[in-house]
C-alpha atoms as a PDB file:
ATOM      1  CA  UNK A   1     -72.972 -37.338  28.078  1.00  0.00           C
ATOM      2  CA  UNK A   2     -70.492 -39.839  27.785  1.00  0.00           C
ATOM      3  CA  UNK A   3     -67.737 -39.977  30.453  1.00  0.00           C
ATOM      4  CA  UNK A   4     -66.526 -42.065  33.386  1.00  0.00           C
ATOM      5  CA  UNK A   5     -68.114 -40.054  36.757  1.00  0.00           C
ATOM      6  CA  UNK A   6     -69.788 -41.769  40.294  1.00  0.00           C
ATOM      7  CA  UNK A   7     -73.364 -42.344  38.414  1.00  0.00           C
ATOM      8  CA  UNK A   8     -71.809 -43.762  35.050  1.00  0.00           C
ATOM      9  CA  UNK A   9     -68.545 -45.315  36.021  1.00  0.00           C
ATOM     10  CA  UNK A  10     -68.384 -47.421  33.117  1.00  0.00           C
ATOM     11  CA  UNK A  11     -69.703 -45.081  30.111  1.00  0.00           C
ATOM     12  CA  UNK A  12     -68.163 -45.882  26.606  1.00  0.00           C
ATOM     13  CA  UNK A  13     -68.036 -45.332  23.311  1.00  0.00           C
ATOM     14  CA  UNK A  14     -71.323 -46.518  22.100  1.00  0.00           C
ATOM     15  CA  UNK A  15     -72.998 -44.097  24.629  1.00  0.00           C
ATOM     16  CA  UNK A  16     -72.148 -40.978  22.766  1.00  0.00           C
ATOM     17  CA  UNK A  17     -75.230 -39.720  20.783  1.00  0.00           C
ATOM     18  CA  UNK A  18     -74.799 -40.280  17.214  1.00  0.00           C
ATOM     19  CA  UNK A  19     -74.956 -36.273  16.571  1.00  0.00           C
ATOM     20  CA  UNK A  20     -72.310 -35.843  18.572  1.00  0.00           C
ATOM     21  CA  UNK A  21     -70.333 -39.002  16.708  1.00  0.00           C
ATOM     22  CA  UNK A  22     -71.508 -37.411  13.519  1.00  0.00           C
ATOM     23  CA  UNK A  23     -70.099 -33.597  14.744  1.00  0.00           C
ATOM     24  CA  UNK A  24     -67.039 -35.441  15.889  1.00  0.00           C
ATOM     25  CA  UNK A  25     -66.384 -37.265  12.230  1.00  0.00           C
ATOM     26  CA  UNK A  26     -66.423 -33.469  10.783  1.00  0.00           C
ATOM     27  CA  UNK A  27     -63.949 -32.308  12.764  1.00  0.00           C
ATOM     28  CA  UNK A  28     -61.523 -35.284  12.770  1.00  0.00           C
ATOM     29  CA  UNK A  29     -61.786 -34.972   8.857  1.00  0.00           C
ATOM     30  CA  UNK A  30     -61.120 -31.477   9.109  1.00  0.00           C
ATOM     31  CA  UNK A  31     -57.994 -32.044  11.302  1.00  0.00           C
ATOM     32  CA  UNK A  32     -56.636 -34.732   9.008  1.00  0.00           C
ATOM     33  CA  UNK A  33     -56.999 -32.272   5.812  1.00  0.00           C
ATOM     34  CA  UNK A  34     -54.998 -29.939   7.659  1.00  0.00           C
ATOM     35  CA  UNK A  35     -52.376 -32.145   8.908  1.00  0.00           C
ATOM     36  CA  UNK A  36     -52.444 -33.689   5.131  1.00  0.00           C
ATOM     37  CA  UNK A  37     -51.632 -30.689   3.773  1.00  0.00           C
ATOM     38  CA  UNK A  38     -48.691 -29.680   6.123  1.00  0.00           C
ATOM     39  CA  UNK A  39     -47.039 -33.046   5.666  1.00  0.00           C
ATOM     40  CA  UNK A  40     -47.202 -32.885   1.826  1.00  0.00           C
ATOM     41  CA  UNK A  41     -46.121 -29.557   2.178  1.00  0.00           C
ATOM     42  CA  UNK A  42     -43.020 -30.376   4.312  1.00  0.00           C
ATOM     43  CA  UNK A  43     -42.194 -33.410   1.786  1.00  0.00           C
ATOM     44  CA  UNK A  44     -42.147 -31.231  -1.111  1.00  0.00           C
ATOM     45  CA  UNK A  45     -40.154 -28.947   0.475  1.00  0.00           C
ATOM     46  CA  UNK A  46     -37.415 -31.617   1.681  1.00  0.00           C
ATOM     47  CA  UNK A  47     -37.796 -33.143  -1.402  1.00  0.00           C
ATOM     48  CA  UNK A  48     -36.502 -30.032  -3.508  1.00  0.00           C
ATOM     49  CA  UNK A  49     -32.699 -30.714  -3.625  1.00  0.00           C
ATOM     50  CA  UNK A  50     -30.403 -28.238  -1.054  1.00  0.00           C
ATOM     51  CA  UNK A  51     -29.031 -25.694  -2.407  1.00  0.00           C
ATOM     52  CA  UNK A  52     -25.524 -24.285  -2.259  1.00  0.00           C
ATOM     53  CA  UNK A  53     -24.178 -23.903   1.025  1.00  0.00           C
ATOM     54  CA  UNK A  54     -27.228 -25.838   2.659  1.00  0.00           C
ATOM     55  CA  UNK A  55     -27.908 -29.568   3.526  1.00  0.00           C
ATOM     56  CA  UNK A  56     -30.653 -31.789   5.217  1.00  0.00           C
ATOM     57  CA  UNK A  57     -28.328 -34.189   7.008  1.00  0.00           C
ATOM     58  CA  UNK A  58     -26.614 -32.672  10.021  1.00  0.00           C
ATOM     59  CA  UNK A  59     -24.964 -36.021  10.820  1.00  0.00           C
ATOM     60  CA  UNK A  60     -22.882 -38.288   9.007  1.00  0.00           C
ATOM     61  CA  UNK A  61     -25.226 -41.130   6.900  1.00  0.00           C
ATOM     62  CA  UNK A  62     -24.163 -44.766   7.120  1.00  0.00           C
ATOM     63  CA  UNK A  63     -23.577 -46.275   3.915  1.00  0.00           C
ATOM     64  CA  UNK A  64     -23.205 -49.677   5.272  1.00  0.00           C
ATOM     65  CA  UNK A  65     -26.285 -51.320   3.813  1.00  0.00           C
ATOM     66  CA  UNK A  66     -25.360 -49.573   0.324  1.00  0.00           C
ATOM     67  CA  UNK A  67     -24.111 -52.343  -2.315  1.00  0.00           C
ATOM     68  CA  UNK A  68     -20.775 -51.497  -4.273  1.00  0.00           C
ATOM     69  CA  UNK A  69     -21.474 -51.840  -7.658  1.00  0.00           C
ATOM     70  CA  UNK A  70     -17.911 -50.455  -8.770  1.00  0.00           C
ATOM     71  CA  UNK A  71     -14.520 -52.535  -9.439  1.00  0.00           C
ATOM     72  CA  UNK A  72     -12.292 -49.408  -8.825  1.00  0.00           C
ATOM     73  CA  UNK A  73     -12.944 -45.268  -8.218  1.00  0.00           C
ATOM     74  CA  UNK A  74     -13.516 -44.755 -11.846  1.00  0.00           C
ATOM     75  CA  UNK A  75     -16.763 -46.829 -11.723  1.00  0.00           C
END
């Protein structure tokens, strides 16, 4: 219905019927859930601390920005 072709070369938006808008809303919420619930899931997952032998950082971290609140090693 609504899309740029030689009879409607500027359709937008607002020409969409509102069922399919409303059909459209459903499934965008439905997508979001999902994609919700895979990012929290990753989170908690990265959030767990690593284990022996494992680690999230495969680089070394700068430590730049970090303040030193020590006068000597022994805090």
């Amino acid at each position: 219905p609504a899309y740029c072709k030689d009879d409607t070369p500027n359709a937008c938006y607002n020409d969409i019927p509102k069922k399919d808008l409303k059909e459209i809303g459903q499934i965008s919420d439905m997508l979001g859930e999902k994609a919700l619930k895979i990012l929290v899931k990753s989170a908690r997952e990265k959030a767990n601390p690593a284990v022996a032998g494992e680690y999230f950082s495969g680089t070394p971290v700068d430590i730049s920005a970090l303040t030193k609140m020590s006068k000597d090693d022994l805090g």
